[in-house]
N, C-alpha and C. Protein backbone atom coordinates (compact mmCIF):
# COMPACT_ATOMS: atom_id res chain seq x y z
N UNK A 1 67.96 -58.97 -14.60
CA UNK A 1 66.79 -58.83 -13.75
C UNK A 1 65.55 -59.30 -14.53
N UNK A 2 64.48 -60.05 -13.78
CA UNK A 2 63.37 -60.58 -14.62
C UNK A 2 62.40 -59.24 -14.65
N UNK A 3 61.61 -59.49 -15.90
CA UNK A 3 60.88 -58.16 -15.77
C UNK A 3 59.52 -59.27 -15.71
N UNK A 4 58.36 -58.59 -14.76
CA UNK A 4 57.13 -59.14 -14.65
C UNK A 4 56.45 -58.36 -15.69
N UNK A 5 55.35 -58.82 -16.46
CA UNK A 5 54.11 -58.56 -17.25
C UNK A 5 53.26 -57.67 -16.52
N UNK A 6 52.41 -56.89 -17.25
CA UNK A 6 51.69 -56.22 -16.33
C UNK A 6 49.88 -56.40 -17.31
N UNK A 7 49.45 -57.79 -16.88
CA UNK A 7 48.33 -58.13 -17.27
C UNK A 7 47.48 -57.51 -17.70
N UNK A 8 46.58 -57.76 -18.56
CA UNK A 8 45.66 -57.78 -19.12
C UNK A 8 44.35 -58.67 -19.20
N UNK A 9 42.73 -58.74 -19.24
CA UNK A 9 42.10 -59.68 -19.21
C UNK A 9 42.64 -60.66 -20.68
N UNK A 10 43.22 -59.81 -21.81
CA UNK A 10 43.45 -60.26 -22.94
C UNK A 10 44.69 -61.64 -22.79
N UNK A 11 45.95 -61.01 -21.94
CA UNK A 11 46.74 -61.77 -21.57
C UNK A 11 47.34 -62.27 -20.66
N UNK A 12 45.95 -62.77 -19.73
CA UNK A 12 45.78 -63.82 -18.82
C UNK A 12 44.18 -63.82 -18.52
N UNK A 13 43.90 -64.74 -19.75
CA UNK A 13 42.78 -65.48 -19.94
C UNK A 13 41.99 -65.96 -18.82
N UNK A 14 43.13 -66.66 -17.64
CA UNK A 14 42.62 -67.36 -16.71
C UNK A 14 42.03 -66.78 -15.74
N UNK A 15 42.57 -65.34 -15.54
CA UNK A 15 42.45 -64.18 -14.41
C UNK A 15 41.68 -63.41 -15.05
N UNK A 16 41.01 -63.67 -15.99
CA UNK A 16 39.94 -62.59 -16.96
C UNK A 16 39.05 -62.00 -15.98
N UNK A 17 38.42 -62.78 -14.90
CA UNK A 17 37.17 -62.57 -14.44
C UNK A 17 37.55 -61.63 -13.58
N UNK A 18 38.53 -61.71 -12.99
CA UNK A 18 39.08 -61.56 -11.68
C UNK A 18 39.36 -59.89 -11.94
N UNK A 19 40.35 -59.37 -13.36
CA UNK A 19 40.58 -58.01 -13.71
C UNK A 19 39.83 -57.54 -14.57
N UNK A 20 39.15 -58.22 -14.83
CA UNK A 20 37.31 -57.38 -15.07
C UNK A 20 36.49 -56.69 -14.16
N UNK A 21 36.51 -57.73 -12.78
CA UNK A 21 35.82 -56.99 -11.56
C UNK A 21 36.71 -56.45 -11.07
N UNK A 22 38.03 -56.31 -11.08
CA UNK A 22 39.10 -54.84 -10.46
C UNK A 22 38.90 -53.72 -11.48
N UNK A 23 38.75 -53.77 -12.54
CA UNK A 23 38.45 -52.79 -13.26
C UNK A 23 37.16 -51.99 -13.05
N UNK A 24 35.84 -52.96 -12.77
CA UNK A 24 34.73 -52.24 -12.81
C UNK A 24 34.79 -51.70 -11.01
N UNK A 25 35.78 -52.48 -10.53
CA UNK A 25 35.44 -51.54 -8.79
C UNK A 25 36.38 -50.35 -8.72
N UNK A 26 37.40 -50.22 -8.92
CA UNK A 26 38.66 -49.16 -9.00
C UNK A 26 38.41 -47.97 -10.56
N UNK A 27 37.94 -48.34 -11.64
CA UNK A 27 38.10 -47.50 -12.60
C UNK A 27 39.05 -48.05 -13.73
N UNK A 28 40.10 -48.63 -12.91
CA UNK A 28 41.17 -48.96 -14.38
C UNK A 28 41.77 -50.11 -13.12
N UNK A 29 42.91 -51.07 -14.10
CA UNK A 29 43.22 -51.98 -13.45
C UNK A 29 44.72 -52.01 -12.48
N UNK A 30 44.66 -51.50 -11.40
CA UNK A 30 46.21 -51.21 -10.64
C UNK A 30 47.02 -52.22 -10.80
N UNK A 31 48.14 -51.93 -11.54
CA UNK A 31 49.42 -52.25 -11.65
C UNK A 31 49.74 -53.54 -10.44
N UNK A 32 49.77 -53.53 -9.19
CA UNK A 32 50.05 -55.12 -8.31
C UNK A 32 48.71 -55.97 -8.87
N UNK A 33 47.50 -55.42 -9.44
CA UNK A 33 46.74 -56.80 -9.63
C UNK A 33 46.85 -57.33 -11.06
N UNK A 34 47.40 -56.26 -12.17
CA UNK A 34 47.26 -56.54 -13.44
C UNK A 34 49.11 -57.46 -13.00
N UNK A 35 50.04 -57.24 -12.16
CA UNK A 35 51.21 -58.07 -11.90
C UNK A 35 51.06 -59.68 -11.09
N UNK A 36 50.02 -59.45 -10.74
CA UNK A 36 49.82 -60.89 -9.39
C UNK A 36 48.84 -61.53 -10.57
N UNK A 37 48.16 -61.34 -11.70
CA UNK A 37 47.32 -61.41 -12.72
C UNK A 37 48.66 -62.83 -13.26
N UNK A 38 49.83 -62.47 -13.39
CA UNK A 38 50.69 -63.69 -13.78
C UNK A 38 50.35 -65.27 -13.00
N UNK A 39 50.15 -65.14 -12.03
CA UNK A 39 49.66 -66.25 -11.37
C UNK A 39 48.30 -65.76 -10.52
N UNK A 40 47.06 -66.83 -11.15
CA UNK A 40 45.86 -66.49 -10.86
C UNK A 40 45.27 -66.81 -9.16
N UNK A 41 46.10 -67.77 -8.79
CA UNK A 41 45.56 -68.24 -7.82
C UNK A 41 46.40 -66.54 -6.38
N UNK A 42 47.28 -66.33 -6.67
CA UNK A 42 47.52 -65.35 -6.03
C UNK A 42 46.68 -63.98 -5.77
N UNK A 43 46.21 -64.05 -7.21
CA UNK A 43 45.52 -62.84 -7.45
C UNK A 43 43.89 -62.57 -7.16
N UNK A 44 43.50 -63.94 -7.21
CA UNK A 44 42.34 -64.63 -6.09
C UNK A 44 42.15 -64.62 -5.05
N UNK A 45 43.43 -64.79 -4.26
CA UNK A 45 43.63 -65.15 -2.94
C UNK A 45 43.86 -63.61 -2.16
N UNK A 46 45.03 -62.93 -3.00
CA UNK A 46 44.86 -61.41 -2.39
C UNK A 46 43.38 -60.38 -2.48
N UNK A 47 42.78 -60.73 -3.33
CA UNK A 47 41.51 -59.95 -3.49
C UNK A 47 40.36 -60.61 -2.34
N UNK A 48 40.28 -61.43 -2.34
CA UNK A 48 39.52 -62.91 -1.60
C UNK A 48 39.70 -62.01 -0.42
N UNK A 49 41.08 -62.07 0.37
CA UNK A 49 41.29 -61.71 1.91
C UNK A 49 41.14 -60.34 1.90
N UNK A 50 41.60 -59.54 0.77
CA UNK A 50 41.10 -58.16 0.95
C UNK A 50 39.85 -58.09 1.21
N UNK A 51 38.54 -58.63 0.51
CA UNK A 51 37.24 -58.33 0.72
C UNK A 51 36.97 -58.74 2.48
N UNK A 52 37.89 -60.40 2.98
CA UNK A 52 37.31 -60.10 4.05
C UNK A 52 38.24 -59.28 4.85
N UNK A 53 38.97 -58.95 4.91
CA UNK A 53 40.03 -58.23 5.58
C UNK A 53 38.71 -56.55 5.91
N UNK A 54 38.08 -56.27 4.78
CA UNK A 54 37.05 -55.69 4.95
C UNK A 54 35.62 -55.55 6.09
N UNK A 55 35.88 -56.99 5.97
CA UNK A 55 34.58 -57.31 6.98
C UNK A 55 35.19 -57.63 8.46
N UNK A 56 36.34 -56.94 8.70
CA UNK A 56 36.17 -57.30 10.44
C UNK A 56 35.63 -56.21 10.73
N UNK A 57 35.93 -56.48 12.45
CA UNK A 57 35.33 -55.52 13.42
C UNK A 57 35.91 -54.17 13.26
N UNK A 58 36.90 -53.61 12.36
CA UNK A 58 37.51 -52.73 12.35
C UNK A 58 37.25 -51.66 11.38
N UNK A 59 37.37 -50.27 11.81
CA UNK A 59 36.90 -49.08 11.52
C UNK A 59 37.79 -49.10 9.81
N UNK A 60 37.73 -48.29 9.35
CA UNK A 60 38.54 -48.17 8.11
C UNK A 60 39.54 -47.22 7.97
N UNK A 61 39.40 -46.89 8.90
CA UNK A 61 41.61 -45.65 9.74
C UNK A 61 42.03 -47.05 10.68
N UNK A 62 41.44 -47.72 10.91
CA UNK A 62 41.75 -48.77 12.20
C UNK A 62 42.43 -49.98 10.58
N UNK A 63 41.79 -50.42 9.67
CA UNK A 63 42.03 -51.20 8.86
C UNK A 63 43.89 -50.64 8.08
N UNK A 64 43.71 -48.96 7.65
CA UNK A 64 44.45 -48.30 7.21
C UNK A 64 45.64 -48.51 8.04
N UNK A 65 45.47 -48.45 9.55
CA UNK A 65 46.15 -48.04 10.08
C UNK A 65 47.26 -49.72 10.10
N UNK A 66 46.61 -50.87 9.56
CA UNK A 66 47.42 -51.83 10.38
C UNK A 66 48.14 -51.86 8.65
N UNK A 67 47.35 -51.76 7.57
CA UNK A 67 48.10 -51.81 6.58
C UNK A 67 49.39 -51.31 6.06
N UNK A 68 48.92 -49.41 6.73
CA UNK A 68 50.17 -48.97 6.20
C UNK A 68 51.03 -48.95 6.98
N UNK A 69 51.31 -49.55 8.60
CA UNK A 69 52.49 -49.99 9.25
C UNK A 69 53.31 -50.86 8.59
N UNK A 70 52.67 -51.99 8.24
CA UNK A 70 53.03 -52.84 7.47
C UNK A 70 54.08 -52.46 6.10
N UNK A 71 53.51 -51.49 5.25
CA UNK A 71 53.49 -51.46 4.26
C UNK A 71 55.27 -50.36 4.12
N UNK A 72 54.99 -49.81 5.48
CA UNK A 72 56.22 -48.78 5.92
C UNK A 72 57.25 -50.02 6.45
N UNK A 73 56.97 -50.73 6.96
CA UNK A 73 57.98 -51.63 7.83
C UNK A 73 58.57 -52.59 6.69
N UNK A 74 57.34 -53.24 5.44
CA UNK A 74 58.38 -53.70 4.81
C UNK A 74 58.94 -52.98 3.38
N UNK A 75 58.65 -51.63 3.75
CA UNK A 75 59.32 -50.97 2.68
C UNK A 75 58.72 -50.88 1.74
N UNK A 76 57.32 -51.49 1.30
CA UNK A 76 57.36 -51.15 0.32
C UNK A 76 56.37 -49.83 -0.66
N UNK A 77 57.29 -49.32 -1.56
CA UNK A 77 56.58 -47.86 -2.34
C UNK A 77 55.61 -47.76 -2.74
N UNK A 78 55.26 -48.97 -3.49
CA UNK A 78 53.88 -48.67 -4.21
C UNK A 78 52.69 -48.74 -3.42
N UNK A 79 52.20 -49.85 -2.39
CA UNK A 79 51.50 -50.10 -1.39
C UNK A 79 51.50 -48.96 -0.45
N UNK A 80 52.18 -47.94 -0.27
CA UNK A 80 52.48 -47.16 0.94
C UNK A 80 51.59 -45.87 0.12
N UNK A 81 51.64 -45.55 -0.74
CA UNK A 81 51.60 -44.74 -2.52
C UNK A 81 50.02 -45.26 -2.55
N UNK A 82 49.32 -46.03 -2.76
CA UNK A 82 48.13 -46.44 -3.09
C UNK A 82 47.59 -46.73 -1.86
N UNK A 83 48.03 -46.86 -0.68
CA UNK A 83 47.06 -46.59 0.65
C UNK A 83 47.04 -45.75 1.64
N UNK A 84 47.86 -44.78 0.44
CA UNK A 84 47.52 -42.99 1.05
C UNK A 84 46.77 -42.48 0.26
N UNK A 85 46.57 -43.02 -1.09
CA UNK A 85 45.23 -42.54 -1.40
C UNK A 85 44.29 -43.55 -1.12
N UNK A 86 44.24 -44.58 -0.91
CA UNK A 86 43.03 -45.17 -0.62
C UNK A 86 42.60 -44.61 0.91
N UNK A 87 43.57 -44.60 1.81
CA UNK A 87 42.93 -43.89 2.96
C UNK A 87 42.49 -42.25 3.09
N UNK A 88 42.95 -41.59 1.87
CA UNK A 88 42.45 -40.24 1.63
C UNK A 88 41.08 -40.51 1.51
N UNK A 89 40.69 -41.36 0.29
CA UNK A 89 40.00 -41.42 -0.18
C UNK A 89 38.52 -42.02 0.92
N UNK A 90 38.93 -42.68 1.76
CA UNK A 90 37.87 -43.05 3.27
C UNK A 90 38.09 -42.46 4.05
N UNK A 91 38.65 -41.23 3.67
CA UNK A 91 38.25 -39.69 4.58
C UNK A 91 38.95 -40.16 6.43
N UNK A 92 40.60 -41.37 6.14
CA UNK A 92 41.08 -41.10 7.05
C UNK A 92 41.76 -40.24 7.19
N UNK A 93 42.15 -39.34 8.88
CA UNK A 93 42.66 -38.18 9.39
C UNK A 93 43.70 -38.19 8.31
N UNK A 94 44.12 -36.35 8.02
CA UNK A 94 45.56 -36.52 7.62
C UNK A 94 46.79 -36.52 8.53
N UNK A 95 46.19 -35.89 9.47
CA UNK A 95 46.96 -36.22 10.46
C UNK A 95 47.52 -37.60 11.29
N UNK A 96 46.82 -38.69 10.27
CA UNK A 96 46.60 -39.98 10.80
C UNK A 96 47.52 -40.75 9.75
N UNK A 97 47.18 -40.24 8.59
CA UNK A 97 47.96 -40.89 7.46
C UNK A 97 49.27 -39.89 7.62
N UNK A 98 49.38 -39.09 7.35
CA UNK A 98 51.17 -38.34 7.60
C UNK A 98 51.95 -38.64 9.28
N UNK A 99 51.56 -39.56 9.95
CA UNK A 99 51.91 -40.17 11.12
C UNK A 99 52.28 -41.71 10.49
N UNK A 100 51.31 -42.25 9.69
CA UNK A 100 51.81 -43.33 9.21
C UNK A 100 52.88 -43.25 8.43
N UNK A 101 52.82 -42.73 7.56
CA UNK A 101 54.18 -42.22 6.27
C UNK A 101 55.16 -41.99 7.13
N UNK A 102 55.05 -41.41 8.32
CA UNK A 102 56.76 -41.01 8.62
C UNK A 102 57.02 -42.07 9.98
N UNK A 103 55.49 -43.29 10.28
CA UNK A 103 56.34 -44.23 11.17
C UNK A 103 56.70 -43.52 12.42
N UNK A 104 55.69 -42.29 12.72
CA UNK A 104 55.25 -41.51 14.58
C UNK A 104 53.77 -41.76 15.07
N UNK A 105 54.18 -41.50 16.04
CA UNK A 105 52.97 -41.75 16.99
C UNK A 105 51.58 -41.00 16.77
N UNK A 106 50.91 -41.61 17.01
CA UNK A 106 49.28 -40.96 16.78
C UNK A 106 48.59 -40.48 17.97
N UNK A 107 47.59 -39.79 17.38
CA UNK A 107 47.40 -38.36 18.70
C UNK A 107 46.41 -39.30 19.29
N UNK A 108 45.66 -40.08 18.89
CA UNK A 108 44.55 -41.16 19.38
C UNK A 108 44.77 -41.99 20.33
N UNK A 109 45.00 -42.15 21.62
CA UNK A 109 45.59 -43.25 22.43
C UNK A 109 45.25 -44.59 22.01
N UNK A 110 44.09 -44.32 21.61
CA UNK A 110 43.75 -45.50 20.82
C UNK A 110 44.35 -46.48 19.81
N UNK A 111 44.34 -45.74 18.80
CA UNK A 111 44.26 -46.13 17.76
C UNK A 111 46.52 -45.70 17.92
N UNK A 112 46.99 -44.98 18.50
CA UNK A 112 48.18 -45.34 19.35
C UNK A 112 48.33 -46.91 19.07
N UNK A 113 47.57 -47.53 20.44
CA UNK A 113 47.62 -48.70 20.77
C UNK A 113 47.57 -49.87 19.57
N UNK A 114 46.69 -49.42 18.71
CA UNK A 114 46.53 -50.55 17.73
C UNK A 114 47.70 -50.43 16.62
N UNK A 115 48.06 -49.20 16.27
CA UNK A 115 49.85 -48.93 15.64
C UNK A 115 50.70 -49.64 15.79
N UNK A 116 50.97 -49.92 17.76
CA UNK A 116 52.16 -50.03 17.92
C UNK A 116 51.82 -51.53 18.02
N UNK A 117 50.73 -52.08 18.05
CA UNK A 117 50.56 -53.55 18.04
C UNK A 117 50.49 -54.47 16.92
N UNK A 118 50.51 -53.31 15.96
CA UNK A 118 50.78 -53.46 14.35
C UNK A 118 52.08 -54.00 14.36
N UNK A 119 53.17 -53.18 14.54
CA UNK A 119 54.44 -52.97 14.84
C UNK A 119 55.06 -54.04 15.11
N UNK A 120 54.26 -54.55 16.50
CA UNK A 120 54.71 -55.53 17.20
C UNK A 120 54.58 -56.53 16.50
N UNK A 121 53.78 -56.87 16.06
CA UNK A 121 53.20 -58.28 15.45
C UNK A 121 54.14 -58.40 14.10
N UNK A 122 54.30 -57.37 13.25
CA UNK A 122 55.23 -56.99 12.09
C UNK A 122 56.58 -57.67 12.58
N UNK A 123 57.30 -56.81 13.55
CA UNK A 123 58.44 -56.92 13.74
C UNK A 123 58.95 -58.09 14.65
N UNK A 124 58.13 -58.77 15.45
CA UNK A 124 58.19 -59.98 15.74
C UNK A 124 57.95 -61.22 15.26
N UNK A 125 57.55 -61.53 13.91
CA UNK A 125 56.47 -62.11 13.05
C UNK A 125 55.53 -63.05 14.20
N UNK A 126 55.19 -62.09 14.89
CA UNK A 126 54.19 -62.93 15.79
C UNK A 126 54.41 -63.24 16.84
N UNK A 127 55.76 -63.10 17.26
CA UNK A 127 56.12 -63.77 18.69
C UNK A 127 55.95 -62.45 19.46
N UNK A 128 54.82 -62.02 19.48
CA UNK A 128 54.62 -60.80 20.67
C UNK A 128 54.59 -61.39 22.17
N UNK A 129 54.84 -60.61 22.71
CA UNK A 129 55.14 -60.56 24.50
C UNK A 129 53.32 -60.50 24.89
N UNK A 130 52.62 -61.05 26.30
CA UNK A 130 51.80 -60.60 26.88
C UNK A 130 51.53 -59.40 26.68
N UNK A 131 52.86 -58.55 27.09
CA UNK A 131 52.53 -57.32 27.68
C UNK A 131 51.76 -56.45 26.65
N UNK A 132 52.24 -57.10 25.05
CA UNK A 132 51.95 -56.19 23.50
C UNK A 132 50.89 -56.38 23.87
N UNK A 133 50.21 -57.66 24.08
CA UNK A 133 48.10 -58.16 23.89
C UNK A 133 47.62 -57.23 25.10
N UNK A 134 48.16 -57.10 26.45
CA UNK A 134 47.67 -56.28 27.44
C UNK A 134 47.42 -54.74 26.96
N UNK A 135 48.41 -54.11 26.35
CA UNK A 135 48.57 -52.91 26.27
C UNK A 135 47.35 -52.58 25.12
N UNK A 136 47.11 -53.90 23.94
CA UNK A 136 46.27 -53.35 22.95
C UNK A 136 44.85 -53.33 23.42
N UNK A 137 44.22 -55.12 24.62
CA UNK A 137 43.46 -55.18 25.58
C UNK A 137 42.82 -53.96 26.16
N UNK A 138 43.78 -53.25 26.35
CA UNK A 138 43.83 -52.12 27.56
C UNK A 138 43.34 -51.02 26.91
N UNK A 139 43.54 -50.68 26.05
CA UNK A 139 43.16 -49.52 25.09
C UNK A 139 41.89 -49.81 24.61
N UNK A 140 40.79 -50.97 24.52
CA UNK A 140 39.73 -50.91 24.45
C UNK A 140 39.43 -52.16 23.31
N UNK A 141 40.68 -52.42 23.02
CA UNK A 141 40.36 -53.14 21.67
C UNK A 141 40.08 -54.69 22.14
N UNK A 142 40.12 -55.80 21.36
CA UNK A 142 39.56 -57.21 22.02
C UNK A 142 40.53 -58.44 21.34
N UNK A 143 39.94 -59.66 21.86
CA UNK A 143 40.90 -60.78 21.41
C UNK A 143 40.51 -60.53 20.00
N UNK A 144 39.70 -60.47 19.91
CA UNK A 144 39.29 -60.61 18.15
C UNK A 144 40.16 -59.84 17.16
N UNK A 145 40.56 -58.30 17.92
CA UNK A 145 41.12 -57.13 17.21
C UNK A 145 42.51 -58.25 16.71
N UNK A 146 43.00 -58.68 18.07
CA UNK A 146 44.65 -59.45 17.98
C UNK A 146 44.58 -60.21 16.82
N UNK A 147 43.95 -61.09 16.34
CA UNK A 147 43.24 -61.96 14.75
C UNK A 147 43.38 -61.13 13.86
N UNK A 148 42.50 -60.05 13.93
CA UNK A 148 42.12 -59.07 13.01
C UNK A 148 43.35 -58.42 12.21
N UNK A 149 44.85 -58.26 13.64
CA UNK A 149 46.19 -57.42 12.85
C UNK A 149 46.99 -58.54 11.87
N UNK A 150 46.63 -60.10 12.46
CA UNK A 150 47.19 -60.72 11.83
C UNK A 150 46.78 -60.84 10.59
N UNK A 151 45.42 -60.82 10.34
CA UNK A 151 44.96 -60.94 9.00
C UNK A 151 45.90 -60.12 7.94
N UNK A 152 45.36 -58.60 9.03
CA UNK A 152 45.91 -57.62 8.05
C UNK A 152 47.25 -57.67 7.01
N UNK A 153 48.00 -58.42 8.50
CA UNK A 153 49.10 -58.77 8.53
C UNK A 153 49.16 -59.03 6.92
N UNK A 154 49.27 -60.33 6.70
CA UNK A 154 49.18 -61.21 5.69
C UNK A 154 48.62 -60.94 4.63
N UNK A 155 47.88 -59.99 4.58
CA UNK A 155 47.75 -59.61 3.16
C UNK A 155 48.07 -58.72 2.94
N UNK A 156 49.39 -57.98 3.80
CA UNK A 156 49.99 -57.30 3.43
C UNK A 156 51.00 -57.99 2.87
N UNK A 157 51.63 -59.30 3.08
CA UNK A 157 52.90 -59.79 2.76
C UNK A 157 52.45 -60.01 1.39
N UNK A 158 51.02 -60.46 1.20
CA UNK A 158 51.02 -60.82 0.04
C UNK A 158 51.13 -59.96 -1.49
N UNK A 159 51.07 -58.34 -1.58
CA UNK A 159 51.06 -57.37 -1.97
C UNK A 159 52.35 -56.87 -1.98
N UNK A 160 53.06 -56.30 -0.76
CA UNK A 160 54.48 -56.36 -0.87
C UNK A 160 55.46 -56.88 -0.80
N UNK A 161 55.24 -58.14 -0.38
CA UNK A 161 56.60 -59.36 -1.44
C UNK A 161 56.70 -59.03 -3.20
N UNK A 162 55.23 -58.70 -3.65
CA UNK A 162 54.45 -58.81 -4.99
C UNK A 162 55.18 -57.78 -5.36
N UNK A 163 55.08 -56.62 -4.91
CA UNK A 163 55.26 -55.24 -5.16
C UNK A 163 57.14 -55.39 -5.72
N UNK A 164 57.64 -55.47 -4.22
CA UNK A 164 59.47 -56.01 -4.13
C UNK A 164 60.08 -56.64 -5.18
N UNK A 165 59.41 -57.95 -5.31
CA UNK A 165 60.05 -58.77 -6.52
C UNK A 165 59.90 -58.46 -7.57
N UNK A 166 58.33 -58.03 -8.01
CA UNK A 166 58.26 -57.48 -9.77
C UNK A 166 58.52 -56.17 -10.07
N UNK A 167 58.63 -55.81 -8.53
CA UNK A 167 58.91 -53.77 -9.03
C UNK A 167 58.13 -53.30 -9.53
N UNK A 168 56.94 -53.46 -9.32
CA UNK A 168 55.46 -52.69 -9.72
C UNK A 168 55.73 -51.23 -10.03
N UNK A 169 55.67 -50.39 -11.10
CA UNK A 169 55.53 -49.68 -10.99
C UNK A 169 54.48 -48.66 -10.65
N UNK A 170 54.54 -47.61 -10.23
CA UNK A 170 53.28 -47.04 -9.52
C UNK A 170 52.18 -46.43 -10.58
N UNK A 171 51.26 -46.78 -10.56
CA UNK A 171 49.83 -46.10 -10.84
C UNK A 171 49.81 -44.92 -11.15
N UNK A 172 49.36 -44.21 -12.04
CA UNK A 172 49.46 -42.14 -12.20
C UNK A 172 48.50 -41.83 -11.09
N UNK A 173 47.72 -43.05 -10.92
CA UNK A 173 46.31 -42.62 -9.97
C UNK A 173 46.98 -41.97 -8.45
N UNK A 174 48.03 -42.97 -8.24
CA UNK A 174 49.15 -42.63 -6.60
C UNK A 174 50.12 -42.31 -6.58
N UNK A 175 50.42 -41.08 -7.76
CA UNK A 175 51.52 -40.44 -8.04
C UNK A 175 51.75 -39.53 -7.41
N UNK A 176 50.50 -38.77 -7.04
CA UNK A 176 50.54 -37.36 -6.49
C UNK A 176 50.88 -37.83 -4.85
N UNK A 177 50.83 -38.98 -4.29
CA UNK A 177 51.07 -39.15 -3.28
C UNK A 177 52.36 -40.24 -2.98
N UNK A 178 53.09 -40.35 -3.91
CA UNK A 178 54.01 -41.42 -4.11
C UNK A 178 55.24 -41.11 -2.74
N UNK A 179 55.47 -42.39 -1.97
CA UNK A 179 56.04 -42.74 -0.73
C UNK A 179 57.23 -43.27 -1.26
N UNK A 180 58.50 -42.86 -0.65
CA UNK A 180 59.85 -43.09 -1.10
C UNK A 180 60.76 -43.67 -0.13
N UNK A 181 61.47 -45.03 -0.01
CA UNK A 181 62.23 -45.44 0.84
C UNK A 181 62.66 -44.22 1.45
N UNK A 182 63.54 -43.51 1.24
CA UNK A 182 64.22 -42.66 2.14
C UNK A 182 63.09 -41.95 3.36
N UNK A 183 62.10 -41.48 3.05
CA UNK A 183 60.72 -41.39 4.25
C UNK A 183 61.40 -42.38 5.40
N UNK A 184 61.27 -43.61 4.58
CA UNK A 184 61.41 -45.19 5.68
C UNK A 184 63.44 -44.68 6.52
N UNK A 185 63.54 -44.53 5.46
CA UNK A 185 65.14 -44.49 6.30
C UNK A 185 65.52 -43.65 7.25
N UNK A 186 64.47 -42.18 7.00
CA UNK A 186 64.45 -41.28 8.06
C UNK A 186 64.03 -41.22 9.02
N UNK A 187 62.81 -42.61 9.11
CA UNK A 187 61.70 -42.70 10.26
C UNK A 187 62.22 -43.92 10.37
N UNK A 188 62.70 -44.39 11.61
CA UNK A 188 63.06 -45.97 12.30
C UNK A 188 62.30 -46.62 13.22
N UNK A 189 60.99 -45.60 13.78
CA UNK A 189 60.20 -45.88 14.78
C UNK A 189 59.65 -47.11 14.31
């Protein structure tokens, strides 16, 4: 099995800049960026879309919410682990995040709607039905939102492909909240 590096500004020169400013925004440098730090242009590109992935129209339980579908659907631990505390940490519901972790329905019709359109878009890679865009339409949300899951989409792949292949190990920071395949195996929704 290949083992990935787990960077440093020291040893990857090229990505210096890049885990300098993850360091001064987070505190210390998380494990998928000091790993995606092996190739710089990745580690650019995931931070890049994170910032705008930031700037849509979307609330930050609404942002949470398309990530950690994602993050449950493709399995992966560490991402699921670090955006239960990152969504602790933006004071989303817990009742909102322990609905995500176990992959059930949310008490929000709303935000319901934008879950399961998460889902959809996930598990179809895109080939959603009318009826998915009507139902999310319908719930209040807009063409723009439909853009918005795809974004999410995608920078989720880019994190947990990352996560999968190098086997990131998890952070002490998202230990206390660490997410375990079997969660995923028990929840099929």
């Amino acid at each position: 099995m290949t083992t990935f590096d787990l960077h440093t500004a020291e040893t990857a020169p090229e990505a210096k800049e890049l885990i300098e400013g993850a360091q001064k925004a987070y505190g210390f440098l998380p494990n998928l960026l000091a790993t995606m730090a092996e190739a710089p242009a990745l580690l650019e590109g995931y931070m890049t879309l994170a910032t705008i992935f930031d700037k849509t129209s979307l609330s930050p339980t609404e942002r949470q919410i398309i990530l950690m579908v994602n993050n449950r659907l493709n399995g992966c631990t560490y991402c699921m682990s670090a955006h239960t505390a990152i969504s602790k940490a933006q004071r989303v519901p817990d009742d909102v995040i322990e609905a995500l972790r176990d992959g059930t329905e949310l008490a929000d019709p709303k935000l319901e709607a934008l879950r399961v359109f998460a889902v959809r878009i996930n598990e179809s890679r895109g080939w959603v039905e009318q009826s998915d865009i009507d139902v999310l339409l319908a719930a209040g949300y807009t063409q723009r939102t439909v853009f918005e899951v795809i974004l999410g989409t995608a920078l989720k792949v880019m994190s947990n492909y990352t996560n999968h292949i190098a086997r990131t190990p998890l952070d002490k920071a998202f230990s206390a909240v660490e997410w375990s395949p079997a969660e995923l195996a028990e929840s099929t929704r």
